[in-house]
Protein backbone atom coordinates (compact mmCIF):
# COMPACT_ATOMS: atom_id res chain seq x y z
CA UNK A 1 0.00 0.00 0.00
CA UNK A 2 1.84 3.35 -0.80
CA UNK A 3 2.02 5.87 1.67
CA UNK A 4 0.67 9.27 1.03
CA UNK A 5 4.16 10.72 -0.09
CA UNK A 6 4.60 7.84 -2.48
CA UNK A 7 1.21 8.91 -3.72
CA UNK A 8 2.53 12.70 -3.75
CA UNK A 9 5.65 12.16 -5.11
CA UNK A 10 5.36 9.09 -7.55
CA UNK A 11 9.18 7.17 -8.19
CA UNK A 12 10.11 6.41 -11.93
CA UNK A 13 9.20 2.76 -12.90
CA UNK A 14 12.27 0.68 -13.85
CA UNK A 15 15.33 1.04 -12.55
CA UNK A 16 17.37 4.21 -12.63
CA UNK A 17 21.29 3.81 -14.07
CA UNK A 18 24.09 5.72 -13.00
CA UNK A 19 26.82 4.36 -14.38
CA UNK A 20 27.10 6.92 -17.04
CA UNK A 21 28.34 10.07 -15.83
CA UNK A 22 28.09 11.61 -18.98
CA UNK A 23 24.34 11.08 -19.08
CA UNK A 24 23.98 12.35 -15.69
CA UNK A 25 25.53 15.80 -16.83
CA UNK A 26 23.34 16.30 -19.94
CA UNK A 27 20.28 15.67 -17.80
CA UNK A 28 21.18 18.42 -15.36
CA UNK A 29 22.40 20.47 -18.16
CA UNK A 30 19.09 20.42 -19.75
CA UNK A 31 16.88 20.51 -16.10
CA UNK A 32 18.51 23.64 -15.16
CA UNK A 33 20.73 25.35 -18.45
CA UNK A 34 19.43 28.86 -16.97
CA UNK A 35 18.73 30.38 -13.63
CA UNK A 36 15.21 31.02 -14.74
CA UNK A 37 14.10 27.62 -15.42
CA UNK A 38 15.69 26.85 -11.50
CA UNK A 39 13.50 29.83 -10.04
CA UNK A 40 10.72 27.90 -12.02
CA UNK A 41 11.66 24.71 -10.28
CA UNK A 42 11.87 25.62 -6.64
CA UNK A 43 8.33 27.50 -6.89
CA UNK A 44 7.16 23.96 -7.96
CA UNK A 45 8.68 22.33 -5.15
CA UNK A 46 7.43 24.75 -3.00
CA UNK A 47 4.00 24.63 -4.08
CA UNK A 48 4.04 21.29 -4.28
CA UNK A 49 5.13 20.79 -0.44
CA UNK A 50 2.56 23.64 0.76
CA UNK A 51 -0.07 21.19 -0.58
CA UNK A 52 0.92 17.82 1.10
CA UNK A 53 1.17 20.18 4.19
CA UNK A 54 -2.30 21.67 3.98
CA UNK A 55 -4.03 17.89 2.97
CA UNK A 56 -1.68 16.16 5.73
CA UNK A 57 -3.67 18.92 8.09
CA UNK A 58 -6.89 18.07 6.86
CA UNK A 59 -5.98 14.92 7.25
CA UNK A 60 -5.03 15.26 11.22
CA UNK A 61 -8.12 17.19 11.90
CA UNK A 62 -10.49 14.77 10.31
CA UNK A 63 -9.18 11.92 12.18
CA UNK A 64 -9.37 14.24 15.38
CA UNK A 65 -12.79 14.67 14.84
CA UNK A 66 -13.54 11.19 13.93
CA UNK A 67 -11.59 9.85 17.43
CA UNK A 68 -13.06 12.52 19.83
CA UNK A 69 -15.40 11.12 22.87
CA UNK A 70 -18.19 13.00 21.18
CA UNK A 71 -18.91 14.50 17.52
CA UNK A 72 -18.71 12.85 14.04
CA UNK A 73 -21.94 11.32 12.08
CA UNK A 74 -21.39 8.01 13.34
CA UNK A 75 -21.99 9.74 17.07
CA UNK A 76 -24.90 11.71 15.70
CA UNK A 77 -26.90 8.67 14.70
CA UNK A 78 -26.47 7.36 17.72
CA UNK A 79 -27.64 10.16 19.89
CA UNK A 80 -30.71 10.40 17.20
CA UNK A 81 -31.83 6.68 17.93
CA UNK A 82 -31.56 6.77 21.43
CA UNK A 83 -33.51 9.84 21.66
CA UNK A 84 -36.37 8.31 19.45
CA UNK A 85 -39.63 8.51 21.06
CA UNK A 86 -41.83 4.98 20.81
CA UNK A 87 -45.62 6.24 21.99
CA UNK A 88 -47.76 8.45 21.20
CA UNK A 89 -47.39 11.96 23.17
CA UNK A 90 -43.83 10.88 24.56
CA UNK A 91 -41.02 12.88 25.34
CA UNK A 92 -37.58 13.23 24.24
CA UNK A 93 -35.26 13.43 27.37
CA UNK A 94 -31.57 14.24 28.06
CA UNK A 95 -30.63 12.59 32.02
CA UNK A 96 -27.80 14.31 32.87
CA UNK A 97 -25.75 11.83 35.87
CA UNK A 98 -27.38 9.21 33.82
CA UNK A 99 -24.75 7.18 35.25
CA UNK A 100 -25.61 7.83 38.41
CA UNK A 101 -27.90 5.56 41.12
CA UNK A 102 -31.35 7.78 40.55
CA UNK A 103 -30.30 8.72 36.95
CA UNK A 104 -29.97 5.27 35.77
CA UNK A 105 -33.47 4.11 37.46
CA UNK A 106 -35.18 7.06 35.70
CA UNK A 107 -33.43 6.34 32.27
CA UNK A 108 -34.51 2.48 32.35
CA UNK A 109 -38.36 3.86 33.32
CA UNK A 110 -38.27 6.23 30.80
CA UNK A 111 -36.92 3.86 28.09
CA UNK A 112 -39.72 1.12 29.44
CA UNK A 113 -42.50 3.72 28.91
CA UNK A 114 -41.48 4.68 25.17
CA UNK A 115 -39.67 7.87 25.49
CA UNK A 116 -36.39 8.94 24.25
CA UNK A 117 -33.40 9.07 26.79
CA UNK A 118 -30.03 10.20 25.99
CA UNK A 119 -27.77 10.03 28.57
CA UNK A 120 -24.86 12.13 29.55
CA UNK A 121 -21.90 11.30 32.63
CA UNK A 122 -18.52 12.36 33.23
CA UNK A 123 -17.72 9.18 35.74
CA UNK A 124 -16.03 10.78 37.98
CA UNK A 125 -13.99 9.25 41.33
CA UNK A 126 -15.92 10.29 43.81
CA UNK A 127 -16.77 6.67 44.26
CA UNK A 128 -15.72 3.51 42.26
CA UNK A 129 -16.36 4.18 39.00
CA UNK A 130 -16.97 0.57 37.85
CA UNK A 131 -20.21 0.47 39.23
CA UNK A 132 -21.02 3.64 36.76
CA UNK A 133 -19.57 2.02 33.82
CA UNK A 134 -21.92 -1.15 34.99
CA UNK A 135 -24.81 0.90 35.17
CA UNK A 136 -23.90 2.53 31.89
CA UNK A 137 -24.12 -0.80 30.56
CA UNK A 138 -27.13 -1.68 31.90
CA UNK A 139 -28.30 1.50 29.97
CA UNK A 140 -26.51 0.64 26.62
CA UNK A 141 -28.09 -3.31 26.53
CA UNK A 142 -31.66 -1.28 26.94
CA UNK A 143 -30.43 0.94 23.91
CA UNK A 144 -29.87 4.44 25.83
CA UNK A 145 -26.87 6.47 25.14
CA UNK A 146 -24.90 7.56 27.54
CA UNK A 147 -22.18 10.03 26.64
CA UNK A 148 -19.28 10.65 28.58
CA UNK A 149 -18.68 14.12 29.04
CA UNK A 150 -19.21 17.59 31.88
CA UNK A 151 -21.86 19.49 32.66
CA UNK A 152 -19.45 22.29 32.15
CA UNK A 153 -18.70 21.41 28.50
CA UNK A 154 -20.92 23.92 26.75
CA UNK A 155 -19.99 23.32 23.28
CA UNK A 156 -21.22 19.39 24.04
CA UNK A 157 -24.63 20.63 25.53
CA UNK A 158 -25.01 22.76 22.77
CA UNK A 159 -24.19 19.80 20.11
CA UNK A 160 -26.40 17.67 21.86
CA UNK A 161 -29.27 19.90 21.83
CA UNK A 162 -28.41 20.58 17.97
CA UNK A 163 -29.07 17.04 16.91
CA UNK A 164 -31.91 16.70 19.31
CA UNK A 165 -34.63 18.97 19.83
CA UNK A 166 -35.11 17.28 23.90
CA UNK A 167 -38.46 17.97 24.75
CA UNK A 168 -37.46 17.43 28.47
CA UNK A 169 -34.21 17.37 30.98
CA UNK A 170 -34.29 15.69 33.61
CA UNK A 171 -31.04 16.99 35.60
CA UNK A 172 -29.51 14.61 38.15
CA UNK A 173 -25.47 15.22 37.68
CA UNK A 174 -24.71 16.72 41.00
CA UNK A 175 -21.42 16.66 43.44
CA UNK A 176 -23.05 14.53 45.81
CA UNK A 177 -22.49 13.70 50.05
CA UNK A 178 -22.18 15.97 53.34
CA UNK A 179 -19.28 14.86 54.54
CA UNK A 180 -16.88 15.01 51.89
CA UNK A 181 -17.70 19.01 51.08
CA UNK A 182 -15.00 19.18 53.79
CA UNK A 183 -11.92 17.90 51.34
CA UNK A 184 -13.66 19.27 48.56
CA UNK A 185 -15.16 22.51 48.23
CA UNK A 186 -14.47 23.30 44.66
CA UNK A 187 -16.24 19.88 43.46
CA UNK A 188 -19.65 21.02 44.44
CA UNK A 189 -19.61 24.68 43.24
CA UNK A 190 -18.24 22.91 39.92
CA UNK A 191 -20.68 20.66 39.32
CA UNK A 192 -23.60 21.98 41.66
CA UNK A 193 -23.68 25.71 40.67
CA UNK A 194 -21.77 25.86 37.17
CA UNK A 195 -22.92 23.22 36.09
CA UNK A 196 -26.37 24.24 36.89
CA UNK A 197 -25.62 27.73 34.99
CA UNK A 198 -24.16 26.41 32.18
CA UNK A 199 -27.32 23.68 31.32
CA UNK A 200 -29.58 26.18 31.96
CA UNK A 201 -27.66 28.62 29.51
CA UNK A 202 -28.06 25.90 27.03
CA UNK A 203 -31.41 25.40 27.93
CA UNK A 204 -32.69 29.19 27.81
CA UNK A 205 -31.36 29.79 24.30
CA UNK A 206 -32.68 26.30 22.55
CA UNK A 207 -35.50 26.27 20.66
CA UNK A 208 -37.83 25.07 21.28
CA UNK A 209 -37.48 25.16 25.13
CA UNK A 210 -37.27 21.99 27.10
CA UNK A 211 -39.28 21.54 30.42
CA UNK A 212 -36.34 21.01 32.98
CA UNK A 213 -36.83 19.09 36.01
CA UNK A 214 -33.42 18.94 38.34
CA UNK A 215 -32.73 17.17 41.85
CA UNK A 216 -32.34 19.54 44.64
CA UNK A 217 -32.05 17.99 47.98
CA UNK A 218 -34.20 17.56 51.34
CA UNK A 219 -30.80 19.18 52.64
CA UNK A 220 -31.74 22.07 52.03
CA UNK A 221 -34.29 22.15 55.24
CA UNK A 222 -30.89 22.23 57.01
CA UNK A 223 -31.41 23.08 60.76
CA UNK A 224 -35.02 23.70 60.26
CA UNK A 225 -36.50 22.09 63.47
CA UNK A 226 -40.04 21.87 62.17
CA UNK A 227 -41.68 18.44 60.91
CA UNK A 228 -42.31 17.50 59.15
CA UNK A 229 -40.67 19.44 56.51
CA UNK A 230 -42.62 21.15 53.93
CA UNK A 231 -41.61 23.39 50.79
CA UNK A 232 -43.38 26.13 52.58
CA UNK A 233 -40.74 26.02 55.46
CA UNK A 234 -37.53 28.31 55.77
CA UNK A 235 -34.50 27.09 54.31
CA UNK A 236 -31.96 29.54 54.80
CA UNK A 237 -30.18 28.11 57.23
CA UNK A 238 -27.96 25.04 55.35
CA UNK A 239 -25.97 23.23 57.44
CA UNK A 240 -23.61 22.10 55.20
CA UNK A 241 -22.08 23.35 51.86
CA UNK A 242 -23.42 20.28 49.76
CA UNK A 243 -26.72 21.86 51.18
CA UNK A 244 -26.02 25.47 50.22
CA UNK A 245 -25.14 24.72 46.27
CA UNK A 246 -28.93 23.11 46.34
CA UNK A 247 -30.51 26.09 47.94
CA UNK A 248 -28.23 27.97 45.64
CA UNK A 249 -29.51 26.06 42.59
CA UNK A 250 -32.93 26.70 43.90
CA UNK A 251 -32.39 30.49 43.64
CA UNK A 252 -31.35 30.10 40.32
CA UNK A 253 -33.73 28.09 38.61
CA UNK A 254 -36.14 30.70 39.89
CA UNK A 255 -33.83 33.35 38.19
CA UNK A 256 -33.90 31.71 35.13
CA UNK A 257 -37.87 31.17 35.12
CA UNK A 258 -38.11 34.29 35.34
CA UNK A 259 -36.24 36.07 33.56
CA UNK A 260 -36.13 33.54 30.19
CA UNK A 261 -39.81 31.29 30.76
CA UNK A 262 -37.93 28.19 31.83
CA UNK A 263 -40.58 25.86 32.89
CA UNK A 264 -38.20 24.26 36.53
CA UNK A 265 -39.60 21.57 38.81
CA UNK A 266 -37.13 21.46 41.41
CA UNK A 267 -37.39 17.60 43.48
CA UNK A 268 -36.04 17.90 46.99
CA UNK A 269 -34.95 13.68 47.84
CA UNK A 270 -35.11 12.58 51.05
CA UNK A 271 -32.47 9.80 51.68
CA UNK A 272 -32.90 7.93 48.43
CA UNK A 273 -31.80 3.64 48.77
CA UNK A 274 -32.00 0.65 47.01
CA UNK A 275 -30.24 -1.63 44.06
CA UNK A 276 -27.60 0.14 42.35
CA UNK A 277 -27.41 2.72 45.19
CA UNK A 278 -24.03 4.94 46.36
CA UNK A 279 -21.32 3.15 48.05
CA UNK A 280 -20.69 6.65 50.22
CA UNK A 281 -24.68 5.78 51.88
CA UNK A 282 -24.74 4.46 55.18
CA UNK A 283 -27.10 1.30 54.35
CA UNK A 284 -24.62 0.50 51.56
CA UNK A 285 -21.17 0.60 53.78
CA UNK A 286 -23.24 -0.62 56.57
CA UNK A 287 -23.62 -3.51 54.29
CA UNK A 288 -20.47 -3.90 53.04
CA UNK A 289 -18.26 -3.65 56.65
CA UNK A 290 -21.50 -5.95 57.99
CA UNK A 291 -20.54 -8.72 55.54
CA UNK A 292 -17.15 -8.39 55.65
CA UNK A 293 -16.78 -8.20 59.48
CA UNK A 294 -15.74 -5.07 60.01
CA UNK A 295 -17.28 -2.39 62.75
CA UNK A 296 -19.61 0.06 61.52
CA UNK A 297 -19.69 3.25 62.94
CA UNK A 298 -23.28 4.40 64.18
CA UNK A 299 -23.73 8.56 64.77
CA UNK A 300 -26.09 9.54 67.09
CA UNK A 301 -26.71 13.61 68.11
CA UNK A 302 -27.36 15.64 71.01
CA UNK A 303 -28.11 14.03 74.32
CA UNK A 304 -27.30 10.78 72.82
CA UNK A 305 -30.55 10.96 70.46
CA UNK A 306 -30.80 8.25 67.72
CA UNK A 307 -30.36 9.92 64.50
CA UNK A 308 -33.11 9.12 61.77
CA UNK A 309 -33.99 9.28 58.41
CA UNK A 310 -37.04 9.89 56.09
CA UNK A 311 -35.25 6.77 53.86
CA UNK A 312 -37.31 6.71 50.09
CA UNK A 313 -36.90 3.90 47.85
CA UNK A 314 -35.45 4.11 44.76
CA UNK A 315 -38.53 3.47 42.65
CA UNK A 316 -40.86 5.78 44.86
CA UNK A 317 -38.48 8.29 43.41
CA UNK A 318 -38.90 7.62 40.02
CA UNK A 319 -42.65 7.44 40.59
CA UNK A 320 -42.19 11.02 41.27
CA UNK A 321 -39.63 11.91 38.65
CA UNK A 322 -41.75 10.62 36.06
CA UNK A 323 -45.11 12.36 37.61
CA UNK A 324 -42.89 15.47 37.72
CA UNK A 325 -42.19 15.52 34.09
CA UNK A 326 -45.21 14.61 32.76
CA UNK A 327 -46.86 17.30 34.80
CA UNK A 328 -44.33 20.02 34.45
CA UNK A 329 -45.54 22.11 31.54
CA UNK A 330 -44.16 23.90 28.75
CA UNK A 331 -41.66 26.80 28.80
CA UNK A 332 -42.60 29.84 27.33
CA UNK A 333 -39.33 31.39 26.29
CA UNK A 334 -37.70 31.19 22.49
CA UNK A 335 -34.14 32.01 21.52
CA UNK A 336 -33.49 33.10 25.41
CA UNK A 337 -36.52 35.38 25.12
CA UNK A 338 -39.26 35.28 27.92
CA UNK A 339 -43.34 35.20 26.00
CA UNK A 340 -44.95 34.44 29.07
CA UNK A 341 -45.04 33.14 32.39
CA UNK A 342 -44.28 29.59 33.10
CA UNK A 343 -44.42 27.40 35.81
CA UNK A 344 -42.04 27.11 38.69
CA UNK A 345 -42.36 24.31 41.61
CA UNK A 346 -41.05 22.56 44.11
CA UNK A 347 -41.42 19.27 45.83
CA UNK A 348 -40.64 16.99 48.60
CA UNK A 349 -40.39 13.76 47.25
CA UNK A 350 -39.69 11.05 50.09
CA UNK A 351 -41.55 8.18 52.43
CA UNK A 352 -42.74 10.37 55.58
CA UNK A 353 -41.84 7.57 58.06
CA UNK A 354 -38.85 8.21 59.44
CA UNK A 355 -36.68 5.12 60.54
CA UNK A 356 -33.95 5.39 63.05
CA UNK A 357 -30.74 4.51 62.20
CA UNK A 358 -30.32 1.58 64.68
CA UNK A 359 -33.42 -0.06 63.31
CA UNK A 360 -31.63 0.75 60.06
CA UNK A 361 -28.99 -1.95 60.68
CA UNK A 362 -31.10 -4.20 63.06
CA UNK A 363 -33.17 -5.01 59.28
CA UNK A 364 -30.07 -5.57 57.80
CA UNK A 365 -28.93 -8.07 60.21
CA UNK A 366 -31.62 -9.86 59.76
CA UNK A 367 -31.84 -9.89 56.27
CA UNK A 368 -27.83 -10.52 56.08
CA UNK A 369 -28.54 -12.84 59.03
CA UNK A 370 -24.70 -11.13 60.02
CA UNK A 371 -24.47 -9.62 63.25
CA UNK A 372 -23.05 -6.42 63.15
CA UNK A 373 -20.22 -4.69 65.24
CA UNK A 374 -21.42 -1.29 66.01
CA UNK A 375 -19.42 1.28 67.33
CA UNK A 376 -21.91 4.20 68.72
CA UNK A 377 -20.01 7.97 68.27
CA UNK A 378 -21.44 11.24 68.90
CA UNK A 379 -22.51 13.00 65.88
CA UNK A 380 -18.88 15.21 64.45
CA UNK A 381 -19.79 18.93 63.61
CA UNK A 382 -19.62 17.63 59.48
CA UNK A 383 -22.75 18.97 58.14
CA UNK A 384 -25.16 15.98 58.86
CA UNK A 385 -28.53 16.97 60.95
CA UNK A 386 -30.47 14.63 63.24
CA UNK A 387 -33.30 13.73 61.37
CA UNK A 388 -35.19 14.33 58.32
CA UNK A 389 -38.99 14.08 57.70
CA UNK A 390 -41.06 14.68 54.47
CA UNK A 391 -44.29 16.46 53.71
CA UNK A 392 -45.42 15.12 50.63
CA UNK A 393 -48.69 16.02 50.20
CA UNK A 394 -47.99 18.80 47.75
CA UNK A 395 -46.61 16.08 45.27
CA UNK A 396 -49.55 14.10 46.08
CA UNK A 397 -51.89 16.73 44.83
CA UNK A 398 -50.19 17.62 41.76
CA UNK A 399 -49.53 14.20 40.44
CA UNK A 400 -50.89 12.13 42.74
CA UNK A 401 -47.15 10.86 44.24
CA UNK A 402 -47.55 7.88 46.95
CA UNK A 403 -44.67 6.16 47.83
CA UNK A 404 -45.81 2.23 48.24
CA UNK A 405 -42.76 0.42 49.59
CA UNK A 406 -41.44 0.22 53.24
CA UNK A 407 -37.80 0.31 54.89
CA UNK A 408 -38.21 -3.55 55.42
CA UNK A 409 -39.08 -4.61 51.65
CA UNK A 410 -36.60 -2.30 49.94
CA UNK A 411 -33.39 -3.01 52.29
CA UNK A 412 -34.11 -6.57 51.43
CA UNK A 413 -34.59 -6.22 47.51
CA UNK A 414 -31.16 -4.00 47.78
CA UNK A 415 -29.32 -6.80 50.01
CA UNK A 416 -30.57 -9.28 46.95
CA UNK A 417 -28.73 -7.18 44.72
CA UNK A 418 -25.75 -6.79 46.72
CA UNK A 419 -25.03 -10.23 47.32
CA UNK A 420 -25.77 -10.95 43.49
CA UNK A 421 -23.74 -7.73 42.09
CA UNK A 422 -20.57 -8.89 44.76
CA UNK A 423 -20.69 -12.55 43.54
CA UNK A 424 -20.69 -13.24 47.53
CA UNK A 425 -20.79 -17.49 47.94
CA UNK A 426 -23.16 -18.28 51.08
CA UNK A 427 -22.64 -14.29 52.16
CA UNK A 428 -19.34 -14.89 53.72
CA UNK A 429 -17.02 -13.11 51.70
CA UNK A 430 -16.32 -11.32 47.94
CA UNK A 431 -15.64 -13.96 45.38
């Protein structure tokens, strides 16, 4: 196969004598006999070089393009298929932290139902990120897309949203965790606040507008003391910085409702469990250092209260992700211009039986049928609060939300999966 400068600079066929000198000289005699016909020669050579140099660049930037995590026709097509719609009135939506534990739920419901998903992750460290790429091909062998890239990466949003008009986004990427805003600061105003901006940027100026519903957090009730907690309560008092970039996001949804017609449902989660679920949760490690017969350490808060949690199972959630889109209405903006009002909400989305963390792990025991080794601390000044506590009933008005499954049923369907997902032989130890 020749290479490209054989192809630009062809050889003589046969073979080429020089054992003539004399025929060497008349050659050169003839080829350059005056400096004029040498001038001639070089510009040849010269043009002829500029030309390899400006293919051999086309070249390198088509294969660039071709190579890149993103972009190209091939890339297109698939974005377009994923995002096909397969009912009649469905929805076209981009799940950004598709990856993630609730994005992936939503994206397989979605999918199920007949709408378009198209999925988009940057699979970050914060916790092992086999179990996204597992999840991500969980997604794939249903036929969603996900494509690997940040919520900061305008120019991919804005591709995205060029090949698909999405009807819908349903924005789950988030910086997620209390505890860890302590190492990390700059994580959650990256992906919690600029991240926010930047996808509703892209949002404002598309056209048509999507709907966008995003996951805020029950966090954001902070050191509210009232229960239970309802979106009507105060929440300007965050008790930790994961907690202030939701409130924060909150704020500016609302700006950008205003201002531009973005219909925003904002979802606030209230301890969200179940298969596929965050290794940095307490039922998951409590799991893990259970099985593997390690102590887990149990926080409890003032006056050696027990803490507790409102915990919501993973597919009451996407009951009420689903209900939240399909109920969310249209945005009245075009091109980043505001025609109308449009609407703005917010809801509590979680189980409104609160569960105290000892009873937490005394269901796991059983269901591990482990005993655990508990080591009871006092609460650390980290950003967690004592207890949470949903009022749901404005979800259950508008879209008639009812969470159906209990702490005892869902910790056991998530220990199933455990076991199953670890390969654990007779739940003694990782195979």
């Amino acid at each position: 196969m020749p290479s490209l400068e054989d192809e630009l600079f062809p050889s003589t066929p046969g073979k080429f004598k020089v054992d003539r000198a004399h025929n060497m000289n008349r050659q050169f005699h003839r080829c350059f006999a005056s400096t004029s016909t040498m001038f001639l020669w070089a510009l040849f050579l010269i043009a002829l070089t500029a030309s390899y140099l400006r293919f051999q660049s086309f070249v390198d930037s088509g294969s660039r393009y071709f190579s890149a995590s993103w972009g190209g026709i091939q890339w297109e097509k698939q974005v377009r298929n994923s995002a096909q719609i397969h009912r009649s009135g469905g929805m076209s939506v981009l799940v950004t932290g598709a990856a993630g534990f609730v994005g992936t739920h939503v994206s397989l419901a979605l999918k199920k139902r007949g709408d378009g998903v198209v999925g988009l992750d940057n699979f970050n460290n914060y916790y092992d990120p086999s179990l996204k790429k597992a999840r991500k091909s969980l997604l794939n062998s249903h036929g969603i897309l996900v494509v690997e890239g940040d919520l900061n990466d305008a120019k991919l949003l804005a591709k995205l949203f060029d090949v698909v008009a999405f009807t819908h986004v349903m924005h789950l990427a988030a910086q997620a965790g209390v505890r860890y805003a302590m190492e990390n600061p700059n994580s959650y105003v990256h992906s919690n606040i600029a991240g926010l901006v930047t996808l509703l940027e892209i949002c404002k100026s598309a056209n048509p507008q999507p709907a966008v519903v995003w996951a805020s957090s029950s966090s954001v009730y902070g050191l509210n003391e009232k229960v239970p907690f309802s979106e009507a309560d105060r929440t300007d008092q965050p008790a930790s910085l994961y907690a202030a970039t939701k409130k924060a996001g909150e704020e500016i949804t609302h700006t950008y409702n205003h201002i531009y017609g973005l219909s925003i449902t904002g979802l606030r989660f209230f301890t969200v469990y179940g298969p596929w679920g965050r290794p940095d949760m307490a039922y998951f490690s409590f799991t893990r250092n259970i099985l593997q017969g390690k102590p887990i350490t149990i926080y409890r808060g003032k006056n050696r209260v027990d803490l507790a949690r409102d915990f919501t199972y993973i597919d009451d959630i996407v009951k009420g992700c689903l209900g939240s889109l399909d109920t969310s209405g249209k945005s009245t903006g075009s091109g980043g211009k505001k025609k109308g009002n449009a609407p703005y909400r917010i809801f509590n989305l979680g189980n409104t039986s609160p569960v105290k963390v000892p009873e937490l792990v005394n269901i796991l025991e059983r269901h591990l049928k482990v005993k655990a080794k508990r080591n009871i601390v006092d609460m650390p000044g980290n950003g967690d609060v004592p207890f949470t506590h949903a009022n749901i009933s404005l979800a259950q008005r508008e879209f008639g939300y009812k969470p159906s499954t209990d702490l005892q049923t869902g910790l056991k369907k998530f220990v199933r999966w455990y076991l199953s997902y670890y390969g654990y032989n007779n739940r003694k130890g990782l195979q």
